[in-house]
PDB file of N, CA and C in Angstrom:
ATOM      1  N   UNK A   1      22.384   5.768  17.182  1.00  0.00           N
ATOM      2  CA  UNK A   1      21.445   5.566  18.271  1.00  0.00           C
ATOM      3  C   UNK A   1      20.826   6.914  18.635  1.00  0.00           C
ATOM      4  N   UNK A   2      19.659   6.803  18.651  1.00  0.00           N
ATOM      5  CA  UNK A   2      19.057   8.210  19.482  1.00  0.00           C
ATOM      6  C   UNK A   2      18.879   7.878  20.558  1.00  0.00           C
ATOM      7  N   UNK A   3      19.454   9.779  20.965  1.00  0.00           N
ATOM      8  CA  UNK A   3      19.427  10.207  22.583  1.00  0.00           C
ATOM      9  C   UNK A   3      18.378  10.289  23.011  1.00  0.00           C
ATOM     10  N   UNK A   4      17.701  10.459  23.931  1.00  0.00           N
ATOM     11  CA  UNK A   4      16.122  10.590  24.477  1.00  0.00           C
ATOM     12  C   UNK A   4      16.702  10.977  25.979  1.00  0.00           C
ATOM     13  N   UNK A   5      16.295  12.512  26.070  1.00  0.00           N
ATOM     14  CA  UNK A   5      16.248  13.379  27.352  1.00  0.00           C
ATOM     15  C   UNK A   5      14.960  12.776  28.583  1.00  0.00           C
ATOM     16  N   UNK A   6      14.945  12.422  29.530  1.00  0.00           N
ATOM     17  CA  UNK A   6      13.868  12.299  30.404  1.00  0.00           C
ATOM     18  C   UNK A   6      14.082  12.294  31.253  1.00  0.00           C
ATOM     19  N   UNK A   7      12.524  13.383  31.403  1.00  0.00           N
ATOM     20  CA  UNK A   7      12.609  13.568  33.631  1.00  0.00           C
ATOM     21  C   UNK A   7      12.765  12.976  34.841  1.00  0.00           C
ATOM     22  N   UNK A   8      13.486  13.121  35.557  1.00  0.00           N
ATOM     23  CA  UNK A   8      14.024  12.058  36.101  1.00  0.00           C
ATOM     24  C   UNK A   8      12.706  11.082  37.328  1.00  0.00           C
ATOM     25  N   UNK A   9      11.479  11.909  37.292  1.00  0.00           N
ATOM     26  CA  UNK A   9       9.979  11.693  37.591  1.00  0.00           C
ATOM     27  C   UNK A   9       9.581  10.420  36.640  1.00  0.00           C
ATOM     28  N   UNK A  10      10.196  10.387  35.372  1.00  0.00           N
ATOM     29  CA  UNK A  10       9.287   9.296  34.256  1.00  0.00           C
ATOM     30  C   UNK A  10      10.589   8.325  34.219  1.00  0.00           C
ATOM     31  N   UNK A  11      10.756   7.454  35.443  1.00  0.00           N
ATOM     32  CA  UNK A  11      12.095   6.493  35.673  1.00  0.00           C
ATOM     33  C   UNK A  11      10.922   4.920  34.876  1.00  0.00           C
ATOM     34  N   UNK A  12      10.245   4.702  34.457  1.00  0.00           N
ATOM     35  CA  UNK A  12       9.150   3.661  34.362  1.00  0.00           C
ATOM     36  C   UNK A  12       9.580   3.790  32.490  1.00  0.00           C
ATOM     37  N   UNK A  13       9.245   5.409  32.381  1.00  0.00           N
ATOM     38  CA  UNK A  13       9.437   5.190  30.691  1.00  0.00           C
ATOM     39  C   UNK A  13      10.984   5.645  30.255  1.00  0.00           C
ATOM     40  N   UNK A  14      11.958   5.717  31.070  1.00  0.00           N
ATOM     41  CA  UNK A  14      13.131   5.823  30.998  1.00  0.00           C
ATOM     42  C   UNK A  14      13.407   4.281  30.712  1.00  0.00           C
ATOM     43  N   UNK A  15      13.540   3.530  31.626  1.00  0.00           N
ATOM     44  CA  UNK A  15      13.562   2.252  31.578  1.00  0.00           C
ATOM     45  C   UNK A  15      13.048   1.111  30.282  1.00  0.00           C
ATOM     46  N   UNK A  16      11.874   1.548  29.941  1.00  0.00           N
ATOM     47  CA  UNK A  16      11.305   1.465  28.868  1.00  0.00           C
ATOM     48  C   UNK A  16      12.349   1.522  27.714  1.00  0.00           C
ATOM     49  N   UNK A  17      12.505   2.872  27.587  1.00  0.00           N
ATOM     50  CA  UNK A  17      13.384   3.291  26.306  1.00  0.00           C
ATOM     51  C   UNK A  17      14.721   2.499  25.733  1.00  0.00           C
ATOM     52  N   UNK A  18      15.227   2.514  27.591  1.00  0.00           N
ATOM     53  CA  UNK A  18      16.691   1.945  27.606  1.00  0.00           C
ATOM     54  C   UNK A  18      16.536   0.430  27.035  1.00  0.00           C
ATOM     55  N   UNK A  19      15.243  -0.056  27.376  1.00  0.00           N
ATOM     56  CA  UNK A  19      14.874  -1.576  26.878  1.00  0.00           C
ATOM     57  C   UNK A  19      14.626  -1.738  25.498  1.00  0.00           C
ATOM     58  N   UNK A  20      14.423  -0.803  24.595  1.00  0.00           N
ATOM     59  CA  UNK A  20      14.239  -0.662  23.198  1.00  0.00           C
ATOM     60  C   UNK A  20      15.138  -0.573  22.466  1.00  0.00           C
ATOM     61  N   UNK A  21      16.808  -0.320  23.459  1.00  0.00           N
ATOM     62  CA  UNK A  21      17.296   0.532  22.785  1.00  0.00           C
ATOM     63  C   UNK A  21      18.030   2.086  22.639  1.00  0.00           C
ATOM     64  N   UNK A  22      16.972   2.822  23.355  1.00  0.00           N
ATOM     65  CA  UNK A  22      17.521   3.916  23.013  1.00  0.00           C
ATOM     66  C   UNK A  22      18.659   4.435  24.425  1.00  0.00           C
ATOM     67  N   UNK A  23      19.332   5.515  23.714  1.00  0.00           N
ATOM     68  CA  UNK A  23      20.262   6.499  25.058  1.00  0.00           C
ATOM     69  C   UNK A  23      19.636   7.171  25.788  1.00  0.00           C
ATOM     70  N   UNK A  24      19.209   6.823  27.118  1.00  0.00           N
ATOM     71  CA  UNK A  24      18.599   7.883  27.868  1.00  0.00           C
ATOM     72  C   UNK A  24      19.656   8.353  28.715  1.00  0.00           C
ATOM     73  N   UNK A  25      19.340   9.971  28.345  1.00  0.00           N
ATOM     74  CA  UNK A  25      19.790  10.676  29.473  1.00  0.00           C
ATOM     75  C   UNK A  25      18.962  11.684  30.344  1.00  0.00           C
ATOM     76  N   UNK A  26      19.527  11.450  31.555  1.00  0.00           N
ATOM     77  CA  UNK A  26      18.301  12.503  32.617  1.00  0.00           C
ATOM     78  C   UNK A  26      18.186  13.871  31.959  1.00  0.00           C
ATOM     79  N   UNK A  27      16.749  14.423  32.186  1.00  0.00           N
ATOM     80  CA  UNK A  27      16.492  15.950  32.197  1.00  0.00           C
ATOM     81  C   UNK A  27      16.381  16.143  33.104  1.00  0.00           C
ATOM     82  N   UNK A  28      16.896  16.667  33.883  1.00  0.00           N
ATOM     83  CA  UNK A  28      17.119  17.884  35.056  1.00  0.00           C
ATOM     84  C   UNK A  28      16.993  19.364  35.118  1.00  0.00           C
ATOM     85  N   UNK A  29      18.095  19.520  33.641  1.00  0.00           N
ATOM     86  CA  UNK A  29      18.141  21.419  33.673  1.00  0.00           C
ATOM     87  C   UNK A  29      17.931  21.230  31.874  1.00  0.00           C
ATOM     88  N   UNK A  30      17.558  22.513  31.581  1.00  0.00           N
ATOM     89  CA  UNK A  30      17.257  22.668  30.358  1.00  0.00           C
ATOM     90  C   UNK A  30      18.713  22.494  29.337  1.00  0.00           C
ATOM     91  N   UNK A  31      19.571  22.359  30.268  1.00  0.00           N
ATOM     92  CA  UNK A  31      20.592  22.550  28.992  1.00  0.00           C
ATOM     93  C   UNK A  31      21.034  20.641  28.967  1.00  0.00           C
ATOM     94  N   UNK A  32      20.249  19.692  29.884  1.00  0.00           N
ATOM     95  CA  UNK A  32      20.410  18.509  29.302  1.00  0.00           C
ATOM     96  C   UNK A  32      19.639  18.160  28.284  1.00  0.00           C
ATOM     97  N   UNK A  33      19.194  18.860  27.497  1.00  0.00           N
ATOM     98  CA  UNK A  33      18.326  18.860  26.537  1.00  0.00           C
ATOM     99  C   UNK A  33      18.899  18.565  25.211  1.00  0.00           C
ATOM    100  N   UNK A  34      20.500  19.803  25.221  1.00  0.00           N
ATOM    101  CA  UNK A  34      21.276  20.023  24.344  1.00  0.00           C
ATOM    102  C   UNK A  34      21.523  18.760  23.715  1.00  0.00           C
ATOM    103  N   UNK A  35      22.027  18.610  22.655  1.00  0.00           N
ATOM    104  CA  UNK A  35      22.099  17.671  21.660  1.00  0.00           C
ATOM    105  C   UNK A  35      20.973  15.681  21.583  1.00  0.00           C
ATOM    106  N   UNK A  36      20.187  16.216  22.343  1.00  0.00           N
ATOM    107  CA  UNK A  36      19.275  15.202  22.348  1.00  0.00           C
ATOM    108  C   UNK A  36      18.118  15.334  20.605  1.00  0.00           C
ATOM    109  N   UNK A  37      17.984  13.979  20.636  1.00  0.00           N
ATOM    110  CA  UNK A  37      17.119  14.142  19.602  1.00  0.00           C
ATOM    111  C   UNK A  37      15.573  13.904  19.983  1.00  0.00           C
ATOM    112  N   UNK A  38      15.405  14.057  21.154  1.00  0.00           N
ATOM    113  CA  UNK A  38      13.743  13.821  21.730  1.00  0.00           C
ATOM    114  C   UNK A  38      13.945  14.415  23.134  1.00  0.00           C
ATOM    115  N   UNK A  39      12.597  14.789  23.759  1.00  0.00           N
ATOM    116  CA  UNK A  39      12.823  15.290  24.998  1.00  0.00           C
ATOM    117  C   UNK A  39      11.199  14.434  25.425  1.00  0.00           C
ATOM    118  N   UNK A  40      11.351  14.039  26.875  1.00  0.00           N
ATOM    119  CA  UNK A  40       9.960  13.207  27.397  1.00  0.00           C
ATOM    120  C   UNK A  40       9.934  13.920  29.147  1.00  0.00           C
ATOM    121  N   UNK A  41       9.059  15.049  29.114  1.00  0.00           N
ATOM    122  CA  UNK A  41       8.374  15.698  30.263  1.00  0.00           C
ATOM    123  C   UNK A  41       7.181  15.082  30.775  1.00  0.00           C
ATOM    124  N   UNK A  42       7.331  15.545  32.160  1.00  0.00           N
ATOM    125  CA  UNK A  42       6.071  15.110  32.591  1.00  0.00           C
ATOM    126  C   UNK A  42       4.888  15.458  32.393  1.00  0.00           C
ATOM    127  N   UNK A  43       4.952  16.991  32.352  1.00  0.00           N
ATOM    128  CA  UNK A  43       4.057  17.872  31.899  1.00  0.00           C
ATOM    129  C   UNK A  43       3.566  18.934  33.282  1.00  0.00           C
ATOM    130  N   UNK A  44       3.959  18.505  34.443  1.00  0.00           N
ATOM    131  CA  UNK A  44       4.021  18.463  35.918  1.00  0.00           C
ATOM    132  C   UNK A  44       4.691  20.626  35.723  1.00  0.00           C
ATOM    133  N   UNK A  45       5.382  20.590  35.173  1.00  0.00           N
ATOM    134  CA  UNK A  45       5.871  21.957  35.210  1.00  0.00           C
ATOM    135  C   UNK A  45       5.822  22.650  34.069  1.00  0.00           C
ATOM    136  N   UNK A  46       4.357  22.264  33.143  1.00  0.00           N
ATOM    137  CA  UNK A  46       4.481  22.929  31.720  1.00  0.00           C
ATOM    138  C   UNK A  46       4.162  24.072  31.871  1.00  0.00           C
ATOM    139  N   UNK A  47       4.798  25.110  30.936  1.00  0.00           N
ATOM    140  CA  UNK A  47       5.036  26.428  30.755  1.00  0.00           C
ATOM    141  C   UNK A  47       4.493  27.538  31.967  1.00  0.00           C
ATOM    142  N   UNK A  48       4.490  27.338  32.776  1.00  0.00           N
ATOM    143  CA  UNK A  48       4.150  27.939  33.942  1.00  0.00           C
ATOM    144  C   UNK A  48       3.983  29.651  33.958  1.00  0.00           C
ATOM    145  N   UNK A  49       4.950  30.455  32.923  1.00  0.00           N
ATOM    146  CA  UNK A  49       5.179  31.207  32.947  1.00  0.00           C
ATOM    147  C   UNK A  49       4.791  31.801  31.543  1.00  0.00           C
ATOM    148  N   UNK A  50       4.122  31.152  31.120  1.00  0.00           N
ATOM    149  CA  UNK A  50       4.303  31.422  29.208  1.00  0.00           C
ATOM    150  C   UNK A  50       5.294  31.807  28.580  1.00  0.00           C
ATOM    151  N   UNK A  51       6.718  31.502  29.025  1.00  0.00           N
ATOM    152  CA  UNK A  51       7.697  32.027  28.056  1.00  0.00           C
ATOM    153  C   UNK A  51       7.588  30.786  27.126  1.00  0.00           C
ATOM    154  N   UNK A  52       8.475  30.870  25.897  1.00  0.00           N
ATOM    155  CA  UNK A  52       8.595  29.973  24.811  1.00  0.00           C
ATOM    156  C   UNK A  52      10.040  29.732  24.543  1.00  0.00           C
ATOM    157  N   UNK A  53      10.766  29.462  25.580  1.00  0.00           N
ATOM    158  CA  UNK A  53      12.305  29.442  24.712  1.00  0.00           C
ATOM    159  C   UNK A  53      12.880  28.272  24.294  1.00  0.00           C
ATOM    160  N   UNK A  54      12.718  27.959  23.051  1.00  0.00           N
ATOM    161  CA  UNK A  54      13.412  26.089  22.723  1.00  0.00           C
ATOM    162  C   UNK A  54      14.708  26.380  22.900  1.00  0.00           C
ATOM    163  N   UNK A  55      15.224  25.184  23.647  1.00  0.00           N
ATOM    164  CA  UNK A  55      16.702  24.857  24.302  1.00  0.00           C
ATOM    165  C   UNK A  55      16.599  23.818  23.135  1.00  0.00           C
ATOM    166  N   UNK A  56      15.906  23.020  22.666  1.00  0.00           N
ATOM    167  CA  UNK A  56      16.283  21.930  21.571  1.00  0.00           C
ATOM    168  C   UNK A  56      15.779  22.135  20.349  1.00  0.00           C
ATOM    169  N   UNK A  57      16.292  20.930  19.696  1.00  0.00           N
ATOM    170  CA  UNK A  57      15.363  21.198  17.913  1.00  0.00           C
ATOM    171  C   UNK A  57      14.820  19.621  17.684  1.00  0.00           C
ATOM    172  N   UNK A  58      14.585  18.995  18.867  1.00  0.00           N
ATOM    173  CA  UNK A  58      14.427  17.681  18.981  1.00  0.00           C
ATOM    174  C   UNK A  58      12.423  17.941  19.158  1.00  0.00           C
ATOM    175  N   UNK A  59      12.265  16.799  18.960  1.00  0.00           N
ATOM    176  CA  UNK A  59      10.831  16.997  19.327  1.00  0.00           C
ATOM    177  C   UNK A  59      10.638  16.521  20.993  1.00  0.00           C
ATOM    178  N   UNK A  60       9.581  17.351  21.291  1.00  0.00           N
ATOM    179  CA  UNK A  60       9.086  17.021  23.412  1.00  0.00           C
ATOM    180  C   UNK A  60       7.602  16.497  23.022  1.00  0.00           C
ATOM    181  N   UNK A  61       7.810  15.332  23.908  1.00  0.00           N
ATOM    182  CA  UNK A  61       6.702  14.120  24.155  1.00  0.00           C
ATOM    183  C   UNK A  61       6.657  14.806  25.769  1.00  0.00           C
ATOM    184  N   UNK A  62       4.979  14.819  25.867  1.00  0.00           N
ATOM    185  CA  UNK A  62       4.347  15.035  27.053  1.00  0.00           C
ATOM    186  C   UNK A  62       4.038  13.969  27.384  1.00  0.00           C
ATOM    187  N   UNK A  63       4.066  13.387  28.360  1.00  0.00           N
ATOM    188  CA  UNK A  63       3.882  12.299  29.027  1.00  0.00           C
ATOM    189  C   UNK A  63       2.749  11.952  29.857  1.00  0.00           C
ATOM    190  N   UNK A  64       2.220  13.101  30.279  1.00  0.00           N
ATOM    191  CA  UNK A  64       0.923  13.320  31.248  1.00  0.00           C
ATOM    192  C   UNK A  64      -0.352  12.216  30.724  1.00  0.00           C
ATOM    193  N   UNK A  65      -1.002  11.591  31.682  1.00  0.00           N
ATOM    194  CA  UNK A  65      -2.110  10.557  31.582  1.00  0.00           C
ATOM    195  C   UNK A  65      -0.958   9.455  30.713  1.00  0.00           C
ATOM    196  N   UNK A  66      -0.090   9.123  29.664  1.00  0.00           N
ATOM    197  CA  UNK A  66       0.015   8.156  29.236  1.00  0.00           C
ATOM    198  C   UNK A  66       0.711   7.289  30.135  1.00  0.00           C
ATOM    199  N   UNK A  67       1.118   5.819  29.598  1.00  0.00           N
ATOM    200  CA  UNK A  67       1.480   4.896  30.035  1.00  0.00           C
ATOM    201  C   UNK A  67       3.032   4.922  29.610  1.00  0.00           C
ATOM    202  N   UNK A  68       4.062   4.143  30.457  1.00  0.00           N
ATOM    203  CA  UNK A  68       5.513   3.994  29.206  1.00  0.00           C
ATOM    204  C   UNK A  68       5.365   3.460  28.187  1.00  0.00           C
ATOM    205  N   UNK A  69       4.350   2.352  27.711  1.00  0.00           N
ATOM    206  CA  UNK A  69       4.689   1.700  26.071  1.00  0.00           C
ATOM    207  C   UNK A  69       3.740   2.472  25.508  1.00  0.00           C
ATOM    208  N   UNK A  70       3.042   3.781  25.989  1.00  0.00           N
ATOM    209  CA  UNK A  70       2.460   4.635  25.385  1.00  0.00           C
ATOM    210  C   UNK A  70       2.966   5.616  24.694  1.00  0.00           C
ATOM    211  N   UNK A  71       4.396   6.068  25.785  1.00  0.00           N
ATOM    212  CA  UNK A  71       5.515   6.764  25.254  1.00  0.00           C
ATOM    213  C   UNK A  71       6.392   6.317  24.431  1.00  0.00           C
ATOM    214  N   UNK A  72       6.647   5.101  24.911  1.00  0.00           N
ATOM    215  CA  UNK A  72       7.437   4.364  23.773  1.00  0.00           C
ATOM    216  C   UNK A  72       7.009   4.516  22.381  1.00  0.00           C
ATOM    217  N   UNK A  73       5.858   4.167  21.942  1.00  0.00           N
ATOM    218  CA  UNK A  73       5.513   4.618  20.762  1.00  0.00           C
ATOM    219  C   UNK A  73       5.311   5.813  20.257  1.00  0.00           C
ATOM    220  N   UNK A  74       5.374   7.075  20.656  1.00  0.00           N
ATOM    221  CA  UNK A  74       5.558   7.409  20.273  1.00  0.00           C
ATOM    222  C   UNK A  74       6.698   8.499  20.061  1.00  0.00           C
ATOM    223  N   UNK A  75       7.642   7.725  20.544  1.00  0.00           N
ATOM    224  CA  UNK A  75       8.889   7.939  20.462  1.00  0.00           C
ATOM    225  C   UNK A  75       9.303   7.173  19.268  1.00  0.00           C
ATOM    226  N   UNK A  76       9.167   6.281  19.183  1.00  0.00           N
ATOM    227  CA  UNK A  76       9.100   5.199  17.944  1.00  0.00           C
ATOM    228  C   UNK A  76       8.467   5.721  16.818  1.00  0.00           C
ATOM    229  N   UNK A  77       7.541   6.483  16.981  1.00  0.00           N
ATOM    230  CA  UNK A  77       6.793   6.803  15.505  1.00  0.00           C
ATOM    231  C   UNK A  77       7.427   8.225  14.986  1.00  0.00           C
ATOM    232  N   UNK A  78       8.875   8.686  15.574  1.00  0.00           N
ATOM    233  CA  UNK A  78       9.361   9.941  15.317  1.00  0.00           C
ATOM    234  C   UNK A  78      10.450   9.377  14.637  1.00  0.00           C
ATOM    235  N   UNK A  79      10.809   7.854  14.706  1.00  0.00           N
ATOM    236  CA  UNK A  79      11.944   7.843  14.226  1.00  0.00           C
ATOM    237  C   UNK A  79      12.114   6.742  13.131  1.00  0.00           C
ATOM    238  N   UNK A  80      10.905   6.190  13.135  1.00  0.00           N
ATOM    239  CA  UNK A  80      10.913   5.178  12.037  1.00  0.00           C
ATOM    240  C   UNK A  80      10.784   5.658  10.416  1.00  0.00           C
ATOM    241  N   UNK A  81      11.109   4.715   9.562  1.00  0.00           N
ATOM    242  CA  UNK A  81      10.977   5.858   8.259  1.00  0.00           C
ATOM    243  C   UNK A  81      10.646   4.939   7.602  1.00  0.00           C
TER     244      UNK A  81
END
């Protein structure tokens, strides 16, 4: 099963996920990131500072303007083969 990290702001596409299927766990602090295989931000606090430090090796879905079955897919299109 994949993990899927999300802000605890995107409770609509959390819900979503959990309905598909997947493990959601809250992002809160960067180190709930750790062993996730996806991360879903709001985009609400992107890089503010320009640092660059990946806490994961998962891929981050921005969420900003989309919908949840917007996210859903493409959360879905990272893992299908």
């Amino acid at each position: 099963m994949n993990r899927i990290a999300v802000e605890d702001t995107l409770s609509d596409v959390a819900q979503a996920l959990q309905a598909k299927g997947y493990e959601v766990v809250s992002l809160k602090q960067e180190a709930d990131a750790n062993g996730c295989d996806c991360c879903v931000i709001s985009g609400q606090d992107q890089n503010v500072m320009g640092m660059q430090d990946a806490t994961t090796q998962g891929s981050v879905i921005n969420a900003d303007g989309m919908t949840a079955d917007q996210v859903c897919q493409q959360v879905d299109s990272r893992y299908q083969q």
